[in-house]
N, C-alpha and C. Protein backbone atom coordinates (compact mmCIF):
# COMPACT_ATOMS: atom_id res chain seq x y z
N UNK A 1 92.76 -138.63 -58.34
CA UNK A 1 92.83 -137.93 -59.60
C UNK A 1 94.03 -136.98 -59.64
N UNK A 2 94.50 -136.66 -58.49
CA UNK A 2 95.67 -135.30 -58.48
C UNK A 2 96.86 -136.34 -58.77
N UNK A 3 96.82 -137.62 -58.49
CA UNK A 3 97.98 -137.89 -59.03
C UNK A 3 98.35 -138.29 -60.86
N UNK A 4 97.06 -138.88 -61.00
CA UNK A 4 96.98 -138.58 -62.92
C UNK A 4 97.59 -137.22 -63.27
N UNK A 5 96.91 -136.12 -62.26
CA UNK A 5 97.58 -134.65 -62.80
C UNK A 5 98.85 -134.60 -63.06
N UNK A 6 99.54 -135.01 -61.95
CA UNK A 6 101.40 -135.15 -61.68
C UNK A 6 102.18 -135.90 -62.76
N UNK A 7 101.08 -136.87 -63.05
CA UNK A 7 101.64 -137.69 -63.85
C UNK A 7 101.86 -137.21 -65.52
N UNK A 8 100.72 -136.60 -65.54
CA UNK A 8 100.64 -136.24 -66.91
C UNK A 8 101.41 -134.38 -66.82
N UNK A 9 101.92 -134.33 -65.75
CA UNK A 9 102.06 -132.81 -65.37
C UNK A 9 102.79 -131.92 -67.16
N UNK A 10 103.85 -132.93 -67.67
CA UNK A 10 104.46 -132.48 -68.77
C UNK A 10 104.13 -132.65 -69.71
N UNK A 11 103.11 -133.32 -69.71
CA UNK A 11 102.19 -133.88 -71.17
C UNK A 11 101.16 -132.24 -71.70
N UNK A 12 101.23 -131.60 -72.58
CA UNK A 12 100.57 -130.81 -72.83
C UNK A 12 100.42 -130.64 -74.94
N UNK A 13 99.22 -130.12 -74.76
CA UNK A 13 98.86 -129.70 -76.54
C UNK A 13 100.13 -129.33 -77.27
N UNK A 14 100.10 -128.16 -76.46
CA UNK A 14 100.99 -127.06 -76.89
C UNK A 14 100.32 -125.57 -77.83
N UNK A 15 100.66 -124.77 -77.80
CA UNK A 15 99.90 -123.75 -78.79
C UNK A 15 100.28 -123.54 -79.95
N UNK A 16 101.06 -124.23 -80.03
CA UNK A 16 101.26 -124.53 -81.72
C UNK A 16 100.59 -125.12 -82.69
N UNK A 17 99.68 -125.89 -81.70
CA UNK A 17 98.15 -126.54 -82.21
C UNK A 17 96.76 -125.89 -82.55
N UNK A 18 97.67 -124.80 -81.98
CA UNK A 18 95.76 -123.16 -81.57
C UNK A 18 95.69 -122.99 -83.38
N UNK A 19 94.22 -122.96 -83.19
CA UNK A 19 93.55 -122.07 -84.57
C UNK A 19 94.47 -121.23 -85.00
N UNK A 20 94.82 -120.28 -83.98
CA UNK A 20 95.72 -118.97 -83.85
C UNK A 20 96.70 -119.11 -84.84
N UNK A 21 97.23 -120.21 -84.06
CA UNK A 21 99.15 -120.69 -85.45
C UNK A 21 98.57 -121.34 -87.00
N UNK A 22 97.39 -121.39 -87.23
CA UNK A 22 97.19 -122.41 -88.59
C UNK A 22 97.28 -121.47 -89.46
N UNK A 23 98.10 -121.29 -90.81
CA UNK A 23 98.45 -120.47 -91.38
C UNK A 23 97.21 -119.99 -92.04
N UNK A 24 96.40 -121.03 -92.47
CA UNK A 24 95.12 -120.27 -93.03
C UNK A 24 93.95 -119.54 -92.07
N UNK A 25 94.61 -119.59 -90.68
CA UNK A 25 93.75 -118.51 -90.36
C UNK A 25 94.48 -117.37 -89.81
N UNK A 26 96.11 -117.03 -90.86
CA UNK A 26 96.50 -116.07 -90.44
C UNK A 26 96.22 -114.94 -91.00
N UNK A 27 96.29 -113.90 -89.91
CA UNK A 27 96.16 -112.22 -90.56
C UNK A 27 97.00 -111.21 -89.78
N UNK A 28 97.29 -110.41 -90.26
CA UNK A 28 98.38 -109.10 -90.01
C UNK A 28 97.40 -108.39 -88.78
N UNK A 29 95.59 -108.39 -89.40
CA UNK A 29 94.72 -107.30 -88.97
C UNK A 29 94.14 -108.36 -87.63
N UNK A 30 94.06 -106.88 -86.49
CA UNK A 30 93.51 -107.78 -85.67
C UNK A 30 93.06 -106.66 -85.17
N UNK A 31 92.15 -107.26 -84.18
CA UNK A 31 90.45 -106.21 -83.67
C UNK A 31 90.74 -106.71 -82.14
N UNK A 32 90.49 -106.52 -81.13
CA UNK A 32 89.57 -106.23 -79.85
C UNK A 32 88.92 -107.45 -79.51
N UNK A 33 89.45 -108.39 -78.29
CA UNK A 33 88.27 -109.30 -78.42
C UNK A 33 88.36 -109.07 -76.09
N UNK A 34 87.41 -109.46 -76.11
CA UNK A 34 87.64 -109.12 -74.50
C UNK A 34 86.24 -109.46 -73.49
N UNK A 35 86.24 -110.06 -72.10
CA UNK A 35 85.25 -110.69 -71.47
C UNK A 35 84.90 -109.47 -70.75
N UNK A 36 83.94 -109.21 -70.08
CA UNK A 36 83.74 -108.13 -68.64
C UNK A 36 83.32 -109.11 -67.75
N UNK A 37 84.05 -110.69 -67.81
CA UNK A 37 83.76 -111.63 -66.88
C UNK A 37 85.71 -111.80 -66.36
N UNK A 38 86.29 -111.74 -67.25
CA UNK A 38 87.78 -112.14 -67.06
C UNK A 38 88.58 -111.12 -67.76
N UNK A 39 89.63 -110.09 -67.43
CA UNK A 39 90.94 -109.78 -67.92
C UNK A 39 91.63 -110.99 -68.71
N UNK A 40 92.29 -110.38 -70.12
CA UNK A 40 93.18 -111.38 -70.29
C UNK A 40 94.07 -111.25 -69.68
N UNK A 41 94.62 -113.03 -69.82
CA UNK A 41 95.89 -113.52 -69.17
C UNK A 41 95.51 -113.68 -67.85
N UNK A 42 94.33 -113.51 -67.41
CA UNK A 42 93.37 -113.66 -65.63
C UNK A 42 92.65 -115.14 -65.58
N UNK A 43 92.68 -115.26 -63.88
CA UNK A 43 91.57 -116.43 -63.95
C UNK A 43 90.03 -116.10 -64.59
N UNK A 44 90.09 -117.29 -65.17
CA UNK A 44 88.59 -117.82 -65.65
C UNK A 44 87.70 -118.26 -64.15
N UNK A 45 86.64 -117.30 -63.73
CA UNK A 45 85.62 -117.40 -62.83
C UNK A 45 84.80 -118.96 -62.69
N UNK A 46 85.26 -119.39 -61.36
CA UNK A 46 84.66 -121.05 -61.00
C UNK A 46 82.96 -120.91 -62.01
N UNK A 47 82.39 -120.11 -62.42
CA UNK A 47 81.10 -120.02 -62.73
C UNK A 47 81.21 -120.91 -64.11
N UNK A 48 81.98 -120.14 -64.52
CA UNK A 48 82.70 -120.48 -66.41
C UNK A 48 83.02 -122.29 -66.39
N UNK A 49 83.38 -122.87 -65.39
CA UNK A 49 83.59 -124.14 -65.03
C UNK A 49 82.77 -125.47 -65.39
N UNK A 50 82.92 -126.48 -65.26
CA UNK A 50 82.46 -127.45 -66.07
C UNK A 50 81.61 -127.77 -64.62
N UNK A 51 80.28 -128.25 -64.44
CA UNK A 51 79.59 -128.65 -63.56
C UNK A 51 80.14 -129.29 -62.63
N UNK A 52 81.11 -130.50 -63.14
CA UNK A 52 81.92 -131.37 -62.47
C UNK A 52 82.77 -130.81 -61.33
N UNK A 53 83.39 -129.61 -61.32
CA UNK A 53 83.93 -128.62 -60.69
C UNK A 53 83.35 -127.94 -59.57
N UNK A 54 81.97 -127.97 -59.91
CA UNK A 54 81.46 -126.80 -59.05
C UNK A 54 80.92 -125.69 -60.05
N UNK A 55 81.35 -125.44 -61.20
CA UNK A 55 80.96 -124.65 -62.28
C UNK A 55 79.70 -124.88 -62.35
N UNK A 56 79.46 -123.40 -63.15
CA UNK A 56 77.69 -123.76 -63.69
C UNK A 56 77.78 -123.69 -65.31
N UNK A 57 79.19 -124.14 -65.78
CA UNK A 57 79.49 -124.51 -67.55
C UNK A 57 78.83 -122.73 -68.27
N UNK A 58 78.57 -121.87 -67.84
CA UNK A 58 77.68 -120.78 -68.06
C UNK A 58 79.22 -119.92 -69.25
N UNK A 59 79.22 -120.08 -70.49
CA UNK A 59 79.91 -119.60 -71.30
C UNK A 59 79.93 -117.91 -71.28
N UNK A 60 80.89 -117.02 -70.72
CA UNK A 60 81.77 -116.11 -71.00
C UNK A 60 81.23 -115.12 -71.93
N UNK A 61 80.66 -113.92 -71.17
CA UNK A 61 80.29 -112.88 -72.04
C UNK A 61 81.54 -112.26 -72.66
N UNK A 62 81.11 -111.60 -74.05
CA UNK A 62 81.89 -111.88 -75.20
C UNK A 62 81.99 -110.52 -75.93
N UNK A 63 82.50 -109.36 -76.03
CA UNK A 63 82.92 -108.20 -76.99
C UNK A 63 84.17 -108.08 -77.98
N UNK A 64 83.51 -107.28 -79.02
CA UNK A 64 84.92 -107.46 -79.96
C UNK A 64 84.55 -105.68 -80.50
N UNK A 65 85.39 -105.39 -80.99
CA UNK A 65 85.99 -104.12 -81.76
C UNK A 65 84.71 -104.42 -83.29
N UNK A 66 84.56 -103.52 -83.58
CA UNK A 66 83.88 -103.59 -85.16
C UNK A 66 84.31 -104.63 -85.96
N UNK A 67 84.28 -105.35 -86.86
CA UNK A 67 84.86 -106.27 -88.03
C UNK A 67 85.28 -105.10 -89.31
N UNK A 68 86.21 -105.55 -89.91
CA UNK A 68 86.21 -104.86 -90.85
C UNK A 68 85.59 -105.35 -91.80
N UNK A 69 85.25 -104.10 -92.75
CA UNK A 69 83.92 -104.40 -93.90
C UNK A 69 84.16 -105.40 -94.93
N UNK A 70 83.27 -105.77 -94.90
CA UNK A 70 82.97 -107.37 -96.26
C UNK A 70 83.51 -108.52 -95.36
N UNK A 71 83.22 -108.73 -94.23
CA UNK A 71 83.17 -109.62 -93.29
C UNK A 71 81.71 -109.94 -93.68
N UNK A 72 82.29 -111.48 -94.09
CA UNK A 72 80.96 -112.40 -94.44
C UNK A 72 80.38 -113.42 -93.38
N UNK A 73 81.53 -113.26 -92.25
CA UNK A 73 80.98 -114.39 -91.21
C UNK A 73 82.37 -114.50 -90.21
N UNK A 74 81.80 -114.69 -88.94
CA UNK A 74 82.86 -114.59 -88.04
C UNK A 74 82.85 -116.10 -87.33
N UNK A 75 83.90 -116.57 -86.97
CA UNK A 75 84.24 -118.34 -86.63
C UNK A 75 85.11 -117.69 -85.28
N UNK A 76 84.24 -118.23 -84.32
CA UNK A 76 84.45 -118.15 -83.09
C UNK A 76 84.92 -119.81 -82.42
N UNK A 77 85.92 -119.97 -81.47
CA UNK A 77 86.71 -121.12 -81.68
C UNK A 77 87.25 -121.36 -80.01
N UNK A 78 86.99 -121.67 -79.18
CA UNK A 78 87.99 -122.30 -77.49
C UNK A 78 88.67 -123.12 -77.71
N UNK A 79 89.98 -122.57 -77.36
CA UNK A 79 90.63 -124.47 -77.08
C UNK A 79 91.47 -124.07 -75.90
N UNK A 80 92.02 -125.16 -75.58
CA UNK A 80 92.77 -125.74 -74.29
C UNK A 80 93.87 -126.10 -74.73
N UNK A 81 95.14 -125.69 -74.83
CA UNK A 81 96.16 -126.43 -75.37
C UNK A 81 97.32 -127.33 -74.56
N UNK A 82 96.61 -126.62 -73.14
CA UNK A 82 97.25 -127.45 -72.29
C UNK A 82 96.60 -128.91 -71.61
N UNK A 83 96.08 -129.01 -72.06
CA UNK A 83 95.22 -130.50 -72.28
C UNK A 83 96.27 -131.59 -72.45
N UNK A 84 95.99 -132.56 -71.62
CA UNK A 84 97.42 -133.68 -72.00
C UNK A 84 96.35 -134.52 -73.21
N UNK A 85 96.49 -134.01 -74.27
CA UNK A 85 96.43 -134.23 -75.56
C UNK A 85 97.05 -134.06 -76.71
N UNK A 86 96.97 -135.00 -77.55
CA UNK A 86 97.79 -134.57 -78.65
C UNK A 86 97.64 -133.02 -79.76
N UNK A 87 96.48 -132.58 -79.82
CA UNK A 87 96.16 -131.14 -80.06
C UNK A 87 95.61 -130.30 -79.04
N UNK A 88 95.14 -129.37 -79.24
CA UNK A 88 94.22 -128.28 -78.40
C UNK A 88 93.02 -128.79 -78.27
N UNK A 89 92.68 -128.92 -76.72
CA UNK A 89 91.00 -129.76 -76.80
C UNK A 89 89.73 -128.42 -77.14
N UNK A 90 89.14 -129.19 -77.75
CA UNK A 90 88.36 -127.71 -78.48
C UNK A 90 87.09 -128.11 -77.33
N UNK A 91 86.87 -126.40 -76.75
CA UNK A 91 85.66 -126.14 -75.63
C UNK A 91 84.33 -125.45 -76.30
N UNK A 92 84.12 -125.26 -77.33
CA UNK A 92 83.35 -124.60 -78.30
C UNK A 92 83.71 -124.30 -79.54
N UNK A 93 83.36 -124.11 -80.77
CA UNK A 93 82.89 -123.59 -81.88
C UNK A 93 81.52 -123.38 -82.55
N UNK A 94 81.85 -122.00 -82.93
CA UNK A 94 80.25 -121.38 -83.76
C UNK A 94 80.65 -119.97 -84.43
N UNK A 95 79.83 -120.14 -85.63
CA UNK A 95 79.48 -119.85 -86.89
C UNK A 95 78.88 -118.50 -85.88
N UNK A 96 79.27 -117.41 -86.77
CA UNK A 96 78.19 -115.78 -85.64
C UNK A 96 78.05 -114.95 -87.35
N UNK A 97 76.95 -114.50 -87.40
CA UNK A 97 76.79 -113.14 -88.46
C UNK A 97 77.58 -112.14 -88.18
N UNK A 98 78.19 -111.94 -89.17
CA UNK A 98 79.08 -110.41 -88.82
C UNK A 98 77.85 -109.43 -88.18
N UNK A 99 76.98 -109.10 -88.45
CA UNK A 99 76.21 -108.52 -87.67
C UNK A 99 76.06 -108.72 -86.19
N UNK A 100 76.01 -109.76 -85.61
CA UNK A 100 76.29 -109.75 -83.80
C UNK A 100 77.85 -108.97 -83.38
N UNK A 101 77.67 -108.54 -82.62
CA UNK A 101 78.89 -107.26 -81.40
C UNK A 101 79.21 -108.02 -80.21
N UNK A 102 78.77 -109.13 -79.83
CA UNK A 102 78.88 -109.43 -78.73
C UNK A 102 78.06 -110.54 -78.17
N UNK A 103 78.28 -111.21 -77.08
CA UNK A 103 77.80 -112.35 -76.73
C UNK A 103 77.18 -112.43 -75.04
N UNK A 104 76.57 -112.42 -74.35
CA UNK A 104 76.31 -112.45 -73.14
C UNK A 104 75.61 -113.61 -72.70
N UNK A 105 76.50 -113.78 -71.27
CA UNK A 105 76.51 -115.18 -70.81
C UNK A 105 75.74 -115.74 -70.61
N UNK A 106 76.49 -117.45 -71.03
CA UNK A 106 75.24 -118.24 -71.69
C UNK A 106 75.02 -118.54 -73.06
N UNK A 107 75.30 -117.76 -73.78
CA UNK A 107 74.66 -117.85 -75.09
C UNK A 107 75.28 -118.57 -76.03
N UNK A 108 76.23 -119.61 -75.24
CA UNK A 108 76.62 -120.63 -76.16
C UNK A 108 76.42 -121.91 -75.25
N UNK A 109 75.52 -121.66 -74.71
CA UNK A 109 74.96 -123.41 -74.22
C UNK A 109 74.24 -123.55 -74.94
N UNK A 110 74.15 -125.29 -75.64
CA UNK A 110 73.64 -125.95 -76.50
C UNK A 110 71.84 -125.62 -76.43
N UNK A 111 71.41 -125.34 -75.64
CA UNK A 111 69.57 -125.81 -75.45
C UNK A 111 69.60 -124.13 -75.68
N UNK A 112 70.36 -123.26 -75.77
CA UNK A 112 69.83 -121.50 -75.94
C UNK A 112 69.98 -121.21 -77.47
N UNK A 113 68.79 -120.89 -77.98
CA UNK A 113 68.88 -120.47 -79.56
C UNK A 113 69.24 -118.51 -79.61
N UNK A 114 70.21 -118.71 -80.10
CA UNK A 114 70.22 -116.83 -79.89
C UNK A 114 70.52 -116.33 -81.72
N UNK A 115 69.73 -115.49 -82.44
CA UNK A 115 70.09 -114.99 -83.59
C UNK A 115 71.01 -114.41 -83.71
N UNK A 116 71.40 -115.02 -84.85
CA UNK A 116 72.97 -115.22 -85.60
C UNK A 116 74.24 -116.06 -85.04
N UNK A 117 73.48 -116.80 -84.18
CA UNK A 117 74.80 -117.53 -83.75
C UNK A 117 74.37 -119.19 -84.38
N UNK A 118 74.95 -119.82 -84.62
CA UNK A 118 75.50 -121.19 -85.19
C UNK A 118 76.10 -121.98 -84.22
N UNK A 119 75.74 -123.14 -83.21
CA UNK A 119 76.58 -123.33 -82.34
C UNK A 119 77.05 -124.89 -83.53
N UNK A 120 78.22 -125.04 -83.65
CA UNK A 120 79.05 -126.38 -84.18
C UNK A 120 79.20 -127.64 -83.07
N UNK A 121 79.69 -128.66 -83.61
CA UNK A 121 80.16 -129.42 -82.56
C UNK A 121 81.49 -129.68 -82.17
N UNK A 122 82.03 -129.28 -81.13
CA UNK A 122 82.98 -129.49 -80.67
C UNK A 122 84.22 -130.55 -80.89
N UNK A 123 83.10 -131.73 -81.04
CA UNK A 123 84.11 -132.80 -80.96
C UNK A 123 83.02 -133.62 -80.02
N UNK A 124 82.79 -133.11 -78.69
CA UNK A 124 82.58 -133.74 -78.23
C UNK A 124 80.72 -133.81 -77.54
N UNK A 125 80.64 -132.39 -78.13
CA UNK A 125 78.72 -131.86 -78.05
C UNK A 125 79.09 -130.36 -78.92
N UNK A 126 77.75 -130.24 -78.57
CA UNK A 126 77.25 -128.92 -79.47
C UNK A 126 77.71 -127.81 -78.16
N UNK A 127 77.89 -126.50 -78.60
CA UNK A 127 77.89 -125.64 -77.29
C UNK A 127 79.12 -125.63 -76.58
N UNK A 128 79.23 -125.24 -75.55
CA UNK A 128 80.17 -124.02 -74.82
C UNK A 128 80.56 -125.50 -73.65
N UNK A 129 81.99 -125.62 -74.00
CA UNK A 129 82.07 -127.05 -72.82
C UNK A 129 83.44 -126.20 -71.84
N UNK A 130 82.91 -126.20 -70.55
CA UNK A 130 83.28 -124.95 -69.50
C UNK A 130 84.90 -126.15 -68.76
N UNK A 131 85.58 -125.01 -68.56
CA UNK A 131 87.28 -125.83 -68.16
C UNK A 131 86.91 -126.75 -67.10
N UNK A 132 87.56 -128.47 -67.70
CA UNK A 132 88.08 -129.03 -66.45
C UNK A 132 88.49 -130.00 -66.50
N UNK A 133 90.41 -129.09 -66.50
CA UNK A 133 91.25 -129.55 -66.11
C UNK A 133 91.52 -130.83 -65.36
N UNK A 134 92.56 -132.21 -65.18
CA UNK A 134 92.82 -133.15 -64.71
C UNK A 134 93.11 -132.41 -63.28
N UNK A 135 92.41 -132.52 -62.12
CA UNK A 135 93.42 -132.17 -60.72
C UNK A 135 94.59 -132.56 -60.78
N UNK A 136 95.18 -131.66 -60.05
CA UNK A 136 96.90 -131.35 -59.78
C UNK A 136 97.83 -131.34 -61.29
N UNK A 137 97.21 -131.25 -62.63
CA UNK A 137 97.73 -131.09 -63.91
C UNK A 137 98.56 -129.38 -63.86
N UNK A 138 98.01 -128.56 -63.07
CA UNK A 138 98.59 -127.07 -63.20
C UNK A 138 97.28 -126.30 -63.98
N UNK A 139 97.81 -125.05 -64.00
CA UNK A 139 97.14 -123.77 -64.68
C UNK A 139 97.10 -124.14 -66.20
N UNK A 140 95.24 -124.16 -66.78
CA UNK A 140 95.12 -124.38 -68.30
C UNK A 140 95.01 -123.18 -68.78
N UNK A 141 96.06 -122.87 -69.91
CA UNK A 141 95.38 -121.59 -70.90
C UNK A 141 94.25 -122.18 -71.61
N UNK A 142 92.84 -120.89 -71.47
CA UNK A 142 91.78 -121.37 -72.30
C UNK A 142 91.86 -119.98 -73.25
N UNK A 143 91.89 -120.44 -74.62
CA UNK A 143 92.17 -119.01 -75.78
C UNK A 143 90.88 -119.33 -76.63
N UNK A 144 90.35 -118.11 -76.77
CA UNK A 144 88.88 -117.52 -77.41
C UNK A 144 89.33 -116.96 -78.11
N UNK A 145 89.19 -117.22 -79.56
CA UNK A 145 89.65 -116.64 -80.62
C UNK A 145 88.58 -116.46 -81.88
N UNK A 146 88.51 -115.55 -82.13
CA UNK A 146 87.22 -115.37 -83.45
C UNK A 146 88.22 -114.42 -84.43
N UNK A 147 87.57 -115.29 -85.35
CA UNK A 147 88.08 -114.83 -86.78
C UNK A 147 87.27 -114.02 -87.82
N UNK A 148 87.44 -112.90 -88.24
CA UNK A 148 86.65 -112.77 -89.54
C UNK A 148 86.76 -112.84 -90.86
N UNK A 149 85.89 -113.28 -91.76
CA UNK A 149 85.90 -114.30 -92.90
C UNK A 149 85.39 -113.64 -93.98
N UNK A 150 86.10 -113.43 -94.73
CA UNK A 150 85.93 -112.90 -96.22
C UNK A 150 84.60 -113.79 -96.93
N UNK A 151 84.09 -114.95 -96.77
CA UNK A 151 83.79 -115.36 -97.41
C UNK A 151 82.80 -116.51 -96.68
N UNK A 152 81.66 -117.18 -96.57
CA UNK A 152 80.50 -118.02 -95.85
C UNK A 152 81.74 -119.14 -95.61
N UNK A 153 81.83 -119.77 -94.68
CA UNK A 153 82.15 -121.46 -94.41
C UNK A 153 81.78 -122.28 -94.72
N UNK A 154 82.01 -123.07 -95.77
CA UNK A 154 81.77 -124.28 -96.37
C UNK A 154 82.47 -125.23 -96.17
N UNK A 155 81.99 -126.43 -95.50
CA UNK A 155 82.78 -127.81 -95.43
C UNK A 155 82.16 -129.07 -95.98
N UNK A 156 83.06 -130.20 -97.48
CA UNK A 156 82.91 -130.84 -97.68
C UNK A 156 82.28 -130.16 -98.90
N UNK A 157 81.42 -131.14 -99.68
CA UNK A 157 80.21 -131.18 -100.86
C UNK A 157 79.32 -129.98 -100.40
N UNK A 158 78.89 -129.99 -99.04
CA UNK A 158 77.84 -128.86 -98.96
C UNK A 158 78.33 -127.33 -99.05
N UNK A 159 77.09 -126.38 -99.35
CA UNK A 159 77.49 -124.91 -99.41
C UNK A 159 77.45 -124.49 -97.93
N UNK A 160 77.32 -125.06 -97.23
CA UNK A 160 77.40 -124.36 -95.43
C UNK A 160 78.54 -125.53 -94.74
N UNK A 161 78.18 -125.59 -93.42
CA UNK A 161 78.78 -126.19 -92.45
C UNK A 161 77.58 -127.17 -92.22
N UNK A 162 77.59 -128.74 -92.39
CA UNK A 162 77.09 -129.89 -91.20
C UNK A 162 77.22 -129.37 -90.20
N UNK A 163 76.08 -130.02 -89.31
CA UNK A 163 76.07 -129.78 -88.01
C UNK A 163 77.00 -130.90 -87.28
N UNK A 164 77.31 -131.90 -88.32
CA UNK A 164 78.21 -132.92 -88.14
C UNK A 164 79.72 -132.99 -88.53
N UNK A 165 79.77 -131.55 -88.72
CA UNK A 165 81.50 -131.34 -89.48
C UNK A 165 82.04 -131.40 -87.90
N UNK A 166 83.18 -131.88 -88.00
CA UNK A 166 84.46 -132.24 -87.23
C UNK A 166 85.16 -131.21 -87.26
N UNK A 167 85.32 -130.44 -85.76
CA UNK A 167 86.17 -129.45 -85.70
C UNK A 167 87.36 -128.78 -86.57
N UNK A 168 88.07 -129.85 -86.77
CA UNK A 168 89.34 -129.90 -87.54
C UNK A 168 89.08 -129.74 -88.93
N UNK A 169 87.54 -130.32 -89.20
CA UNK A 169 87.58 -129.81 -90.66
C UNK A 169 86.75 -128.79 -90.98
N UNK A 170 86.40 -128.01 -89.63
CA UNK A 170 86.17 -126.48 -89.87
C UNK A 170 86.81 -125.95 -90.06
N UNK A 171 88.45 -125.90 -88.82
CA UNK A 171 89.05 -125.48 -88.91
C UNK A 171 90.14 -125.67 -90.25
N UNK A 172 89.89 -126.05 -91.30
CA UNK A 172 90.85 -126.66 -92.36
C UNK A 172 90.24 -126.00 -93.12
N UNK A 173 88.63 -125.88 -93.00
CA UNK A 173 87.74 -125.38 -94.46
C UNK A 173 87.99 -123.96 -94.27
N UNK A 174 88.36 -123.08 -93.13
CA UNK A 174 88.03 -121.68 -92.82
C UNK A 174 89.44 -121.31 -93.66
N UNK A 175 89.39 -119.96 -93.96
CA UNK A 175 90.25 -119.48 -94.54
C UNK A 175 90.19 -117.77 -94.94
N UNK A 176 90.56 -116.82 -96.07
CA UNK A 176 90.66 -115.52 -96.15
C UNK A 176 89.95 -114.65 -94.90
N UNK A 177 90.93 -114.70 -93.71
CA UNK A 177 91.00 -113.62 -93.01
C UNK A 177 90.91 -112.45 -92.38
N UNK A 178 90.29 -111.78 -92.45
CA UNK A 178 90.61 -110.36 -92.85
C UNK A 178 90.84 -109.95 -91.24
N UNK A 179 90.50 -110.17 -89.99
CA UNK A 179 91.42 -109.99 -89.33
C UNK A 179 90.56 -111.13 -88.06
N UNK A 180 90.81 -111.12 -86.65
CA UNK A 180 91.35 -111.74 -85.83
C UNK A 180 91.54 -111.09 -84.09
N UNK A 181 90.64 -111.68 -83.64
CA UNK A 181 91.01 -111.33 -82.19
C UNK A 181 91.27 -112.59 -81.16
N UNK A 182 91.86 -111.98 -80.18
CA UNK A 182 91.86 -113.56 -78.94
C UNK A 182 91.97 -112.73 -77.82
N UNK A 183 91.40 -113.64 -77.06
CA UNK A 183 91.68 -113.68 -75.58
C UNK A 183 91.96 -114.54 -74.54
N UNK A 184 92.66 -114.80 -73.90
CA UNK A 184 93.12 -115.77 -72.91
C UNK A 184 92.57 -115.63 -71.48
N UNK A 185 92.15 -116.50 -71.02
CA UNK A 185 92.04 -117.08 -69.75
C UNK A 185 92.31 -118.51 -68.74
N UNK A 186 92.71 -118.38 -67.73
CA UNK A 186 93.22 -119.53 -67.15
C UNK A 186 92.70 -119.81 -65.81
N UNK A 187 92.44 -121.16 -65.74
CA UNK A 187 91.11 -121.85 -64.55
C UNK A 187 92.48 -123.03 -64.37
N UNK A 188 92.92 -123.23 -62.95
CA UNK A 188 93.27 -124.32 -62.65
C UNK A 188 92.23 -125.17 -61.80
N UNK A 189 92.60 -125.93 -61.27
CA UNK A 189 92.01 -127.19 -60.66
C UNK A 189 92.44 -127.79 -59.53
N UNK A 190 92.36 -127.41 -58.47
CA UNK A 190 93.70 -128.04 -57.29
C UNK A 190 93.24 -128.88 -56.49
């Protein structure tokens, strides 16, 4: 497998693909977002890891700064952009009440119901899908980014979100801003 890594060593997303850069989820205002599991720009803890790894996939306790007021809903979002993929591989999305402050670990695995959270599907399951990286590919940025939303998320004909909406067309339906936090972490694979 470490040689797939080598191989694909220059193949990456890029972050030009992140939620972050999509103009409709840009904002000037930005808030506080931060783990007491990881420093940004720090390794992501083998725990945070995909089973396959050695991980126990156990999703990243989660704080943010206040929202600013008439925050109707906050869109919480992982991706991987260094993924030898053509976009950012998305590791979670979910729908949170401006009313939740915070997240503690765990509470975005698929089988845990926690109030006010919404877990979406990824792409590829419901819930919190923990880094892992191709061996010998290098160091993945993983960016946690939540947004807050002027206004409920609606995708398609319906007034909410399917539990069957497609990442991309969450991320397409989300929009007015009002501000924006991230945090980065990075888990290699050797």
């Amino acid at each position: 497998m470490a040689v797939m890594g080598k191989l694909l060593k220059n193949k990456r997303a890029g972050q030009d693909g992140l939620a972050w850069n999509s103009p409709n989820l840009a904002s000037e205002n930005t808030f506080a977002l931060s783990s007491p599991d990881f420093a940004n720009e720090a390794a992501i803890p083998t725990v945070h890891a995909g089973r396959r790894l050695g991980g126990k996939e156990l999703s990243p306790a989660l704080t943010w700064d206040a929202v600013p007021a008439g925050t109707a809903q906050l869109l919480l979002v992982i991706e991987d952009p260094d993924a030898p993929t053509a976009l950012p591989y998305n590791h979670g999305i979910a729908l949170l009440d401006p009313t939740v402050t915070g997240l503690a670990q765990g509470d975005l695995a698929a089988e845990n119901t926690v109030d006010g959270v919404r877990l979406l599907s990824s792409g590829s399951r419901r819930g919190y899908l923990g880094p892992a990286p191709v061996k010998g590919h290098g160091p993945h940025r993983y960016v946690f980014q939540l947004f807050a939303l002027a206004k409920p998320l609606t995708v398609g004909k319906s007034d909410t979100v399917p539990a069957s909406a497609k990442p991309r067309d969450v991320l397409a339906a989300a929009g007015d801003v009002l501000a924006r936090g991230r945090l980065d972490g990075f888990y290699e694979r050797v």
